[in-house]
C-alpha atoms as a PDB file:
ATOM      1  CA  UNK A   1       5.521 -17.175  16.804  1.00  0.00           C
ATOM      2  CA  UNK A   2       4.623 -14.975  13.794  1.00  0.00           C
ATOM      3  CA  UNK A   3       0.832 -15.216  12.926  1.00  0.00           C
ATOM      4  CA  UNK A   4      -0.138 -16.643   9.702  1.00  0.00           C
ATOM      5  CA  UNK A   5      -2.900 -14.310   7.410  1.00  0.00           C
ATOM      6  CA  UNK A   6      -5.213 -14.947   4.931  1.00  0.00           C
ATOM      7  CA  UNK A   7      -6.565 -13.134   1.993  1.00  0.00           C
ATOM      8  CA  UNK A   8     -10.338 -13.174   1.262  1.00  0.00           C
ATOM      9  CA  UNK A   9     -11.746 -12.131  -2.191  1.00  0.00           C
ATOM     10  CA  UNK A  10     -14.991 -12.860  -3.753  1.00  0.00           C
ATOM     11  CA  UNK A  11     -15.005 -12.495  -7.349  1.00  0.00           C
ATOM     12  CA  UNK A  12     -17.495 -12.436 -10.594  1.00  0.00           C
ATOM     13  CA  UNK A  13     -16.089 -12.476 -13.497  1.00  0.00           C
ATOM     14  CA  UNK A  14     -12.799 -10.191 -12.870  1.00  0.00           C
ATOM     15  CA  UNK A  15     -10.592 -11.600 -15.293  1.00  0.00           C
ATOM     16  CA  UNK A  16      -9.183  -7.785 -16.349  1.00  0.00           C
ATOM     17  CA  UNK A  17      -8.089  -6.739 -12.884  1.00  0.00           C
ATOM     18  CA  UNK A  18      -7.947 -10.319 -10.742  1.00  0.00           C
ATOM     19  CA  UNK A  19      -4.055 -11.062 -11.714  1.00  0.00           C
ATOM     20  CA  UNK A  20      -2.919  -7.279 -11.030  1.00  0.00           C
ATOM     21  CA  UNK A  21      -4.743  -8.283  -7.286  1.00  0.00           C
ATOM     22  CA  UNK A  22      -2.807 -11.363  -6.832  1.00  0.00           C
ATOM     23  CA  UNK A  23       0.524 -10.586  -8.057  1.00  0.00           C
ATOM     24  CA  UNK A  24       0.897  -8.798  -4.760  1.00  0.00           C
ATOM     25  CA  UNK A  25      -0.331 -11.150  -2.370  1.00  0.00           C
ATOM     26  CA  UNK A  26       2.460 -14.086  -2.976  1.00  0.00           C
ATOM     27  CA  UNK A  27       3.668 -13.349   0.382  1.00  0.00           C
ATOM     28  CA  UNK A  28       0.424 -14.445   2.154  1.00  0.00           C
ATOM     29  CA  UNK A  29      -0.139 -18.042   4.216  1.00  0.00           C
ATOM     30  CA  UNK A  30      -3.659 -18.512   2.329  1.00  0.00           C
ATOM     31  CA  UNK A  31      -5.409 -16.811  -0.646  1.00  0.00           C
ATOM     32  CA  UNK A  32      -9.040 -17.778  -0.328  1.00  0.00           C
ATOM     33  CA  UNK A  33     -11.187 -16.962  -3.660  1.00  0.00           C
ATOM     34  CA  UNK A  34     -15.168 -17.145  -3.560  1.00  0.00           C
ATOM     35  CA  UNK A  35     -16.435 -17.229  -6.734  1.00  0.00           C
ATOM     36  CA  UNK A  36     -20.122 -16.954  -8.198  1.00  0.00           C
ATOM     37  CA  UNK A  37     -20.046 -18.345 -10.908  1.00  0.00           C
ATOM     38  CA  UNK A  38     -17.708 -16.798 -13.441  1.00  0.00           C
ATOM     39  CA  UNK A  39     -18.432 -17.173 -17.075  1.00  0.00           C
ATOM     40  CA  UNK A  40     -14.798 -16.011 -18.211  1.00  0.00           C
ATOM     41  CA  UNK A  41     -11.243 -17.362 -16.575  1.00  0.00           C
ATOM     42  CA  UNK A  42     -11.447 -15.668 -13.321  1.00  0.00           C
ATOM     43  CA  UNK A  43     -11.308 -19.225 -11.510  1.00  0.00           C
ATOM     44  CA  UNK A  44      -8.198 -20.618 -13.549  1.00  0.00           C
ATOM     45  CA  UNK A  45      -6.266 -17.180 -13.178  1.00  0.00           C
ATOM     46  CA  UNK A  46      -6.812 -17.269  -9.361  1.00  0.00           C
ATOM     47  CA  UNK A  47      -5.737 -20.938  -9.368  1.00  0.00           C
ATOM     48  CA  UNK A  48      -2.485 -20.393 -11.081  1.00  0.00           C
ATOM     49  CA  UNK A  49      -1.475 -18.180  -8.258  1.00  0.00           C
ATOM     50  CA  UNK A  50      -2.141 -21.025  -5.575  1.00  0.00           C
ATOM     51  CA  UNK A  51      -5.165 -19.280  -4.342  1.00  0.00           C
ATOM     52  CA  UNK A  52      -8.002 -21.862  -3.028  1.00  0.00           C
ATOM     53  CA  UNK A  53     -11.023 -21.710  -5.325  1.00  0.00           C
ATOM     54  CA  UNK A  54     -14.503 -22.281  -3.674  1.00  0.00           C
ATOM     55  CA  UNK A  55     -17.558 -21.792  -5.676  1.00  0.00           C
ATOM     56  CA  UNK A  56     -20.760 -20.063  -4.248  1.00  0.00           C
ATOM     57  CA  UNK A  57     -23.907 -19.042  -5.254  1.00  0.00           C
ATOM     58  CA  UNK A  58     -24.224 -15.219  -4.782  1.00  0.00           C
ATOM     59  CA  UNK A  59     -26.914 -13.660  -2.141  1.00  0.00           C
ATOM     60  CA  UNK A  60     -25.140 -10.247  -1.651  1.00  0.00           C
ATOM     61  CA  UNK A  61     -21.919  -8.656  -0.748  1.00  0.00           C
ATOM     62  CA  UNK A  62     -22.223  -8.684   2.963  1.00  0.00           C
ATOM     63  CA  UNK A  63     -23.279 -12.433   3.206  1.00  0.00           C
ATOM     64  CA  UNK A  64     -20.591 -13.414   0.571  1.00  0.00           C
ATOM     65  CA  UNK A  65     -17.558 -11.695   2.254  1.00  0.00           C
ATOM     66  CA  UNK A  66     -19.188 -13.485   5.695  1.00  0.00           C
ATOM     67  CA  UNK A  67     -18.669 -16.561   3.608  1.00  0.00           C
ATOM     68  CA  UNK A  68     -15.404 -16.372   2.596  1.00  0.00           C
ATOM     69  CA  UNK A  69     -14.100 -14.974   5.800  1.00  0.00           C
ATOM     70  CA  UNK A  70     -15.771 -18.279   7.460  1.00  0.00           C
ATOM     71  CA  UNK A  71     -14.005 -20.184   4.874  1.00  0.00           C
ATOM     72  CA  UNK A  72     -10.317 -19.003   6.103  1.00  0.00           C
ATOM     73  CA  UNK A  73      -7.478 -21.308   7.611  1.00  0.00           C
ATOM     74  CA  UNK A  74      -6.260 -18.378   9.848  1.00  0.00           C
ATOM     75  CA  UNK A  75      -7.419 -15.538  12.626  1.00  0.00           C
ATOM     76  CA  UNK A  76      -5.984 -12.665  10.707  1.00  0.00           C
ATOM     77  CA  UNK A  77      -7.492 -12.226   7.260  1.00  0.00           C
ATOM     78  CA  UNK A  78      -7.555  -9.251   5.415  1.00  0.00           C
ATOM     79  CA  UNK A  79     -10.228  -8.969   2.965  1.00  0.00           C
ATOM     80  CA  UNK A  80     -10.478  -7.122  -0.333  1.00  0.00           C
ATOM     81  CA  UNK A  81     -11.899  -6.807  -3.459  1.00  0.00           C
ATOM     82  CA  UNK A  82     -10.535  -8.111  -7.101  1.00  0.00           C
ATOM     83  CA  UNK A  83      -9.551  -4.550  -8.267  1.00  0.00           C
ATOM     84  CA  UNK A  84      -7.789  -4.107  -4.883  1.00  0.00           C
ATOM     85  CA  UNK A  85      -4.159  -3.849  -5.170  1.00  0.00           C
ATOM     86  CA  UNK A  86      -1.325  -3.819  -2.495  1.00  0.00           C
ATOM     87  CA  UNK A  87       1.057  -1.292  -2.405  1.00  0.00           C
ATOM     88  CA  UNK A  88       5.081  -2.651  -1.835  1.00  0.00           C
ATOM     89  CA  UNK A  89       5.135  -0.708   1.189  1.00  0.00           C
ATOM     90  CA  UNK A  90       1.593  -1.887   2.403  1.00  0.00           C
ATOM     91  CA  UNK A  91       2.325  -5.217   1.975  1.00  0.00           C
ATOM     92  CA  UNK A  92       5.784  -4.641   4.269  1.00  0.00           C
ATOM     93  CA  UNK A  93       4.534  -2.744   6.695  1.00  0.00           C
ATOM     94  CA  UNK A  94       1.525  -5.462   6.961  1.00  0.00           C
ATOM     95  CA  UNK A  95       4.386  -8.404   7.012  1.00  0.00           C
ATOM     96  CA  UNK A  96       6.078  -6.515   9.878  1.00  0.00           C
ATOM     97  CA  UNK A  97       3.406  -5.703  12.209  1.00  0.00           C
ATOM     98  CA  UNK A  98       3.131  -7.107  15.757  1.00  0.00           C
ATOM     99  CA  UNK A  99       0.377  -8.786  15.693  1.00  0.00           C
ATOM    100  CA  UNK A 100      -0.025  -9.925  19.389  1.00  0.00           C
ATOM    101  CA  UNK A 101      -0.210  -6.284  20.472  1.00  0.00           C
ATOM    102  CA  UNK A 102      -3.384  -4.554  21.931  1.00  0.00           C
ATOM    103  CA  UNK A 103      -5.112  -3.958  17.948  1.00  0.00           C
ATOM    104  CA  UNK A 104      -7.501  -6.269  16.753  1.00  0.00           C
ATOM    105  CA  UNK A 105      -7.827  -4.694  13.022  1.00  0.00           C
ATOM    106  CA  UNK A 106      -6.208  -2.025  11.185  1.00  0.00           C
ATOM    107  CA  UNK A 107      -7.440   0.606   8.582  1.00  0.00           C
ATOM    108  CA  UNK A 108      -6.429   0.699   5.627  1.00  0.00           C
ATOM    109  CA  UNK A 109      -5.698   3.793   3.194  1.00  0.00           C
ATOM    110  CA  UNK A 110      -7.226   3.282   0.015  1.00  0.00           C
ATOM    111  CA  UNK A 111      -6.938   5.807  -3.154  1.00  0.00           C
ATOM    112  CA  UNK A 112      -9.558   5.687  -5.802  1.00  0.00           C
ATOM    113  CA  UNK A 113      -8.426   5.313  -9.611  1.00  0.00           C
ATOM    114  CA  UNK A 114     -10.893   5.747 -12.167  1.00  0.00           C
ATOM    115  CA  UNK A 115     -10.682   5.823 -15.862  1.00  0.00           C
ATOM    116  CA  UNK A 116      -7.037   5.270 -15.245  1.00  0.00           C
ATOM    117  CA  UNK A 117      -6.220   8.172 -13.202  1.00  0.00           C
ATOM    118  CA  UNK A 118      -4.967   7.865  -9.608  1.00  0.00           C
ATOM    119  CA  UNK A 119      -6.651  10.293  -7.689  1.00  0.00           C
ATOM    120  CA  UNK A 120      -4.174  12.455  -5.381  1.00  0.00           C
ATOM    121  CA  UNK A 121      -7.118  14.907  -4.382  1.00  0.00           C
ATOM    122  CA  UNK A 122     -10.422  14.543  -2.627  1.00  0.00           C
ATOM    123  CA  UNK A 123     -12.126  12.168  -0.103  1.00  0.00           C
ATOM    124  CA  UNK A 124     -10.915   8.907  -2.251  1.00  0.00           C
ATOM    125  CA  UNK A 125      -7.671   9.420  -1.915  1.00  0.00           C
ATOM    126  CA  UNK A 126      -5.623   7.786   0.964  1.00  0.00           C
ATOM    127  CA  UNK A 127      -9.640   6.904   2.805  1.00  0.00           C
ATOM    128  CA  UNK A 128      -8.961   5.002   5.469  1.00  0.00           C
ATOM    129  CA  UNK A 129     -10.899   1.489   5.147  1.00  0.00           C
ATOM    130  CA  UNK A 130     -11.337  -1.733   7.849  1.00  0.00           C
ATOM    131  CA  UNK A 131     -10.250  -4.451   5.555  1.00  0.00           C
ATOM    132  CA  UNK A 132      -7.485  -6.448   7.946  1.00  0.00           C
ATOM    133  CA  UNK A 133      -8.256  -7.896  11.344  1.00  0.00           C
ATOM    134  CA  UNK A 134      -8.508 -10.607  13.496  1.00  0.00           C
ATOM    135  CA  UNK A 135     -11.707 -12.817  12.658  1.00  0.00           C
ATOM    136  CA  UNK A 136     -12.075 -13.765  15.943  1.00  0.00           C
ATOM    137  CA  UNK A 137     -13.426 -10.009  16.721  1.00  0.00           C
ATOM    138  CA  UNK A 138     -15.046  -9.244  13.518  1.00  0.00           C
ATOM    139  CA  UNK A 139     -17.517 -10.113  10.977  1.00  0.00           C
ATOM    140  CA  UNK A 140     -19.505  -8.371   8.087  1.00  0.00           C
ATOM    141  CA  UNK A 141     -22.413  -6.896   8.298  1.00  0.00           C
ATOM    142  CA  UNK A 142     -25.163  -8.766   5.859  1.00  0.00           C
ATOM    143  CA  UNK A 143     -25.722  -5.583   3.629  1.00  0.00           C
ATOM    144  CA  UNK A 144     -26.315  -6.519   0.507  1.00  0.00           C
ATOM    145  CA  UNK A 145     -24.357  -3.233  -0.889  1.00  0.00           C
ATOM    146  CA  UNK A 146     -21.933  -0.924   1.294  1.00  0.00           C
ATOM    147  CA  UNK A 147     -21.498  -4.017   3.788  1.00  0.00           C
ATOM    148  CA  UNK A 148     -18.523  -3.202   6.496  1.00  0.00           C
ATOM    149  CA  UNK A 149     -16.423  -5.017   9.121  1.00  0.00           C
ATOM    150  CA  UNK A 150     -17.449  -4.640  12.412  1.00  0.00           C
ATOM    151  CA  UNK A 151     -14.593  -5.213  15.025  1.00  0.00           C
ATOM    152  CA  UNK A 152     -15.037  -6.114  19.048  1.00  0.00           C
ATOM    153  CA  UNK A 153     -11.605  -3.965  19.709  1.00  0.00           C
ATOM    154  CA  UNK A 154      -8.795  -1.420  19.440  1.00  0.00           C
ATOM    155  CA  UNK A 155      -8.384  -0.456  16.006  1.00  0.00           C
ATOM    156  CA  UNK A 156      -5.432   0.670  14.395  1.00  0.00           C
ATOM    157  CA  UNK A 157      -3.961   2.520  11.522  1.00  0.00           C
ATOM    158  CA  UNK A 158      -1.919   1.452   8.849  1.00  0.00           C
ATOM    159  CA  UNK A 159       0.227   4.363   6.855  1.00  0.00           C
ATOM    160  CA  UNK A 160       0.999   2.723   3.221  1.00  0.00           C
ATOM    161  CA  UNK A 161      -1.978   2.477   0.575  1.00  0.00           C
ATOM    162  CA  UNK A 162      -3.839   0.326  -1.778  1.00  0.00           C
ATOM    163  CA  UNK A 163      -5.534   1.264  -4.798  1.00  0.00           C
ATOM    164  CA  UNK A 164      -8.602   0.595  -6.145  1.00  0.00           C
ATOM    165  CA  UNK A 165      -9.073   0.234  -9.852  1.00  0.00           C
ATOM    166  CA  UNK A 166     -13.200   1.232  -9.881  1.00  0.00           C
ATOM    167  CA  UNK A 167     -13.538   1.292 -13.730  1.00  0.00           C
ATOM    168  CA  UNK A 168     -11.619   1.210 -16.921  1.00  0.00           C
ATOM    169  CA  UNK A 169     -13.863   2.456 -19.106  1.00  0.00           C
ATOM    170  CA  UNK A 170     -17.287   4.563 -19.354  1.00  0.00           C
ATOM    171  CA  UNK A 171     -19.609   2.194 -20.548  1.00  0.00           C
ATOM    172  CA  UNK A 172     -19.004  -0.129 -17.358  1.00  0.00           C
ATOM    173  CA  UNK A 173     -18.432   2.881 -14.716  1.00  0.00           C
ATOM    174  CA  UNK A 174     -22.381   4.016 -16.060  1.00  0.00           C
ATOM    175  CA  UNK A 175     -22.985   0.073 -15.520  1.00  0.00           C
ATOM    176  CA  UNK A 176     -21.487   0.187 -12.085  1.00  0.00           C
ATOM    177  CA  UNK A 177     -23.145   3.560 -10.708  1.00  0.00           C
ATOM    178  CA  UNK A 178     -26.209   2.057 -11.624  1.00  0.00           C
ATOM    179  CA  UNK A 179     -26.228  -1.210 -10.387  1.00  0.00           C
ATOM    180  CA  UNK A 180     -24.955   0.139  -6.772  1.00  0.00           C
ATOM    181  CA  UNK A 181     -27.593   3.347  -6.913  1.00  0.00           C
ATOM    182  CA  UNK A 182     -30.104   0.636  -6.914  1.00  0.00           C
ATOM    183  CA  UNK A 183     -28.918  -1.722  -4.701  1.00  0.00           C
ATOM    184  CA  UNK A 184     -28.656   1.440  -2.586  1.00  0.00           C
ATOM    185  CA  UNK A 185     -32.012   2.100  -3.121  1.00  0.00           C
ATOM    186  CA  UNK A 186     -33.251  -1.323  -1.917  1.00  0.00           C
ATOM    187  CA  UNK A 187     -31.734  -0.929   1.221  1.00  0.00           C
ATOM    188  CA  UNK A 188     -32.760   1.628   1.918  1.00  0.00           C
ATOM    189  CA  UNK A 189     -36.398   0.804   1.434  1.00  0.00           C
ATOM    190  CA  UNK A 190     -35.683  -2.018   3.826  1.00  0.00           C
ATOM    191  CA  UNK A 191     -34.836  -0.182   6.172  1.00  0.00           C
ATOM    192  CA  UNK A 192     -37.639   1.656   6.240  1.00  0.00           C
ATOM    193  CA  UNK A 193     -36.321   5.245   4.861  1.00  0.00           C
ATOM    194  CA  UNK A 194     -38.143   7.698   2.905  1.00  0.00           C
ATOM    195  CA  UNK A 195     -37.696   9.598   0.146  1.00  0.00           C
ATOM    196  CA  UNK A 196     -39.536  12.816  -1.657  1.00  0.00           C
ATOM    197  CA  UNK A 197     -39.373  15.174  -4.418  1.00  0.00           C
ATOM    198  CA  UNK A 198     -37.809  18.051  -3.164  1.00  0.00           C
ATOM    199  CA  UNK A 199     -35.237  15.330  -2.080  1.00  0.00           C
ATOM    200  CA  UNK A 200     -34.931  13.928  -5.451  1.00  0.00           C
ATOM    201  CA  UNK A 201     -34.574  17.722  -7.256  1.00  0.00           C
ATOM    202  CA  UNK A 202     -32.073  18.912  -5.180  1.00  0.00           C
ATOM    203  CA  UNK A 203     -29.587  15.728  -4.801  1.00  0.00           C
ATOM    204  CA  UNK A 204     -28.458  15.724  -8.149  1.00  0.00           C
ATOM    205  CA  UNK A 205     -26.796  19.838  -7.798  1.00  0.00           C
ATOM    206  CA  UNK A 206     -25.884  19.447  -4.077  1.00  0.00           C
ATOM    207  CA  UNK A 207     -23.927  16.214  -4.611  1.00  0.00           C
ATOM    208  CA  UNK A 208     -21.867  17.412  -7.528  1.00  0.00           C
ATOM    209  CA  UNK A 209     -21.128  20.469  -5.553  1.00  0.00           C
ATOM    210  CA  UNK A 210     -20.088  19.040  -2.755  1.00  0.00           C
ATOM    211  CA  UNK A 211     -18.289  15.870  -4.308  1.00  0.00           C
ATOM    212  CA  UNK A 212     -16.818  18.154  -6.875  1.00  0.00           C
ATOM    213  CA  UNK A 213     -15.728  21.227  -5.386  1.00  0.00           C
ATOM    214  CA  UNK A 214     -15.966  20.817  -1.582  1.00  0.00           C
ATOM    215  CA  UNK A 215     -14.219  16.934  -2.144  1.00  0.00           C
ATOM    216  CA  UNK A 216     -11.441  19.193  -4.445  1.00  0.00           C
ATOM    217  CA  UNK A 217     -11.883  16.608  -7.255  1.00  0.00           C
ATOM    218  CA  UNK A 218     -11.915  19.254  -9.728  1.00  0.00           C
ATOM    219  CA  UNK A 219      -7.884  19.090  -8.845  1.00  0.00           C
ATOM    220  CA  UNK A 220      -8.320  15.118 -10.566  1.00  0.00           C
ATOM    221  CA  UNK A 221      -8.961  16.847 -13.719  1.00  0.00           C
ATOM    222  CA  UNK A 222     -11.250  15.292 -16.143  1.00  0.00           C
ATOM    223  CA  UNK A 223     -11.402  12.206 -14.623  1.00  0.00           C
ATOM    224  CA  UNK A 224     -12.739  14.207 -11.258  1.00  0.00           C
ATOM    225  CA  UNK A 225     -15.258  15.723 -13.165  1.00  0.00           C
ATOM    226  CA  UNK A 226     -16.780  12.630 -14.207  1.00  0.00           C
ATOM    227  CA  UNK A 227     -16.213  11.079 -11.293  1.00  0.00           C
ATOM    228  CA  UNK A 228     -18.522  14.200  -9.436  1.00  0.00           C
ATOM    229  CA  UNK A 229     -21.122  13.504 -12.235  1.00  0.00           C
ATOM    230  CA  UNK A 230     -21.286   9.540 -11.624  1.00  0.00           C
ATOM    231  CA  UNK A 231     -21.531  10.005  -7.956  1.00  0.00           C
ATOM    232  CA  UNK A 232     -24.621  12.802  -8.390  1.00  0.00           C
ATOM    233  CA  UNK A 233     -26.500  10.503 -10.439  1.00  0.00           C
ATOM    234  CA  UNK A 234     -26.014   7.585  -8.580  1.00  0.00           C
ATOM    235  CA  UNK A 235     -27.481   9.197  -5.460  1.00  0.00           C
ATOM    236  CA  UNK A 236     -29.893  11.054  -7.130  1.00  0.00           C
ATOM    237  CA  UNK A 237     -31.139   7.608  -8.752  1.00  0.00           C
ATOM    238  CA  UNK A 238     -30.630   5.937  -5.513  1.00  0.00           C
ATOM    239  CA  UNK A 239     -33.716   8.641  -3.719  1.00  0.00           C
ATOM    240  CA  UNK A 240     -35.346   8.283  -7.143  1.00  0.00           C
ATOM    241  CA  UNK A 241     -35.482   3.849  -7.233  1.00  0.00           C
ATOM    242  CA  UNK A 242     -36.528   4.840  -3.418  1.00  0.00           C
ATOM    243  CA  UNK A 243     -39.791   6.787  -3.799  1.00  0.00           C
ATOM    244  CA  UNK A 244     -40.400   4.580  -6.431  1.00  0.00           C
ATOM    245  CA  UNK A 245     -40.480   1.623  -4.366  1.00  0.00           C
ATOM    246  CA  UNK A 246     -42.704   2.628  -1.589  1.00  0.00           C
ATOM    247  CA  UNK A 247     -45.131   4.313  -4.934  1.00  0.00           C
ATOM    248  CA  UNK A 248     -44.988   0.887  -5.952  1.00  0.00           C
ATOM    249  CA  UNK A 249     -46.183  -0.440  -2.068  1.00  0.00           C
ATOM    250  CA  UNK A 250     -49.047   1.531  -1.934  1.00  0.00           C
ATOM    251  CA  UNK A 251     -50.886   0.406  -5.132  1.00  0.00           C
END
């Protein structure tokens, strides 16, 4: 017998990008939707699509996505985010796997767009992500920024993509890069990790060099360029928001 999935997304206000998400997921036994709290129409978009609608109150990413994957009807879910979207062959080759074999999840390839612009060069385009697998093997892990799936099994590979629509525009990418630098930041500091000046100097030029010209997004044009820049700052304000923090202990 064919094994039914499930489709996982938390969501916060994602009324721009939530319909171009669900569009491509008619095909699927259960759309699950957590929501915390959206001010805008994010709920009554999702609900016109049949997805299930459960409301709760946001901790962080990891915990959330644990939530909603609890929350699922079926074993196989496959999880993503509201500016996730399916390719046509993706969503085939997902219909027509054999799910009974020896694989308990399956990577994903997932190509950045940003500003607009599908990237076809560097390490966001086509990166392999663990977003579909059986629940019974997997969970997230409670991070509350950069959480992942961790799966008890054989992992596969699927070959078709999804892309991921970051940003639209500049003012919210800047709003973005911030808000996950610092999040960064915090874990980091919980975990215990240090930071220092000579760190914070040099991260800023090494990271554009490295996500700019050894990453080859200077082949994504402008958009790559900007890209390179966000990324620099954001881990350059991550080390910064770091050293602050344990300043900030020691008063």
């Amino acid at each position: 017998m064919k094994k039914k999935i499930s489709i996982s997304i938390i969501t916060y206000n994602e009324e721009k990008i939530i319909a171009k998400c669900l569009e491509k997921l008619r095909w699927a036994d259960e759309i699950l939707v957590i929501d915390s709290g959206s001010t805008d129409d994010t709920a009554a978009i999702c609900e016109s699509f049949g997805a299930k609608v459960i409301q709760h109150a946001f901790e962080n990413f990891g915990t959330q996505k644990q939530f909603a994957l609890d929350q699922t009807a079926n074993d196989w879910v496959l999880s993503l985010d509201a500016d996730e979207v399916l390719s046509d062959e993706l969503i085939d080759e997902i219909k027509n796997l054999n799910l009974d074999n020896e694989y308990k999840g399956y990577y994903i390839p997932r190509t950045h767009v940003f500003l607009n612009t599908i990237f076809t060069y560097g390490s966001e385009h086509k990166k392999p992500i663990l977003r579909f697998f059986n629940k019974k093997c997997g969970k997230f892990t409670p991070n509350k920024v950069h959480e992942t799936i961790v799966v008890d099994g054989k992992l596969g590979y699927l070959k078709n993509e999804m892309l991921h629509y970051t940003v639209f525009d500049f003012d919210i990418a800047i709003q973005k890069q911030i808000k996950y630098a610092l999040l960064s930041g915090e874990l980091f500091y919980e975990k215990n990790k240090k930071s220092s000046l000579l760190k914070i100097l040099f991260k800023f030029p090494f990271d554009f060099i490295k996500v700019y010209f050894l990453q080859r997004n200077f082949l994504n044009g402008y958009q790559g360029f900007t890209w390179s820049m966000f990324s620099a700052f954001s881990s350059y304000l991550k080390y910064a928001y770091l050293k602050e923090l344990h300043h900030n202990k020691s008063l």
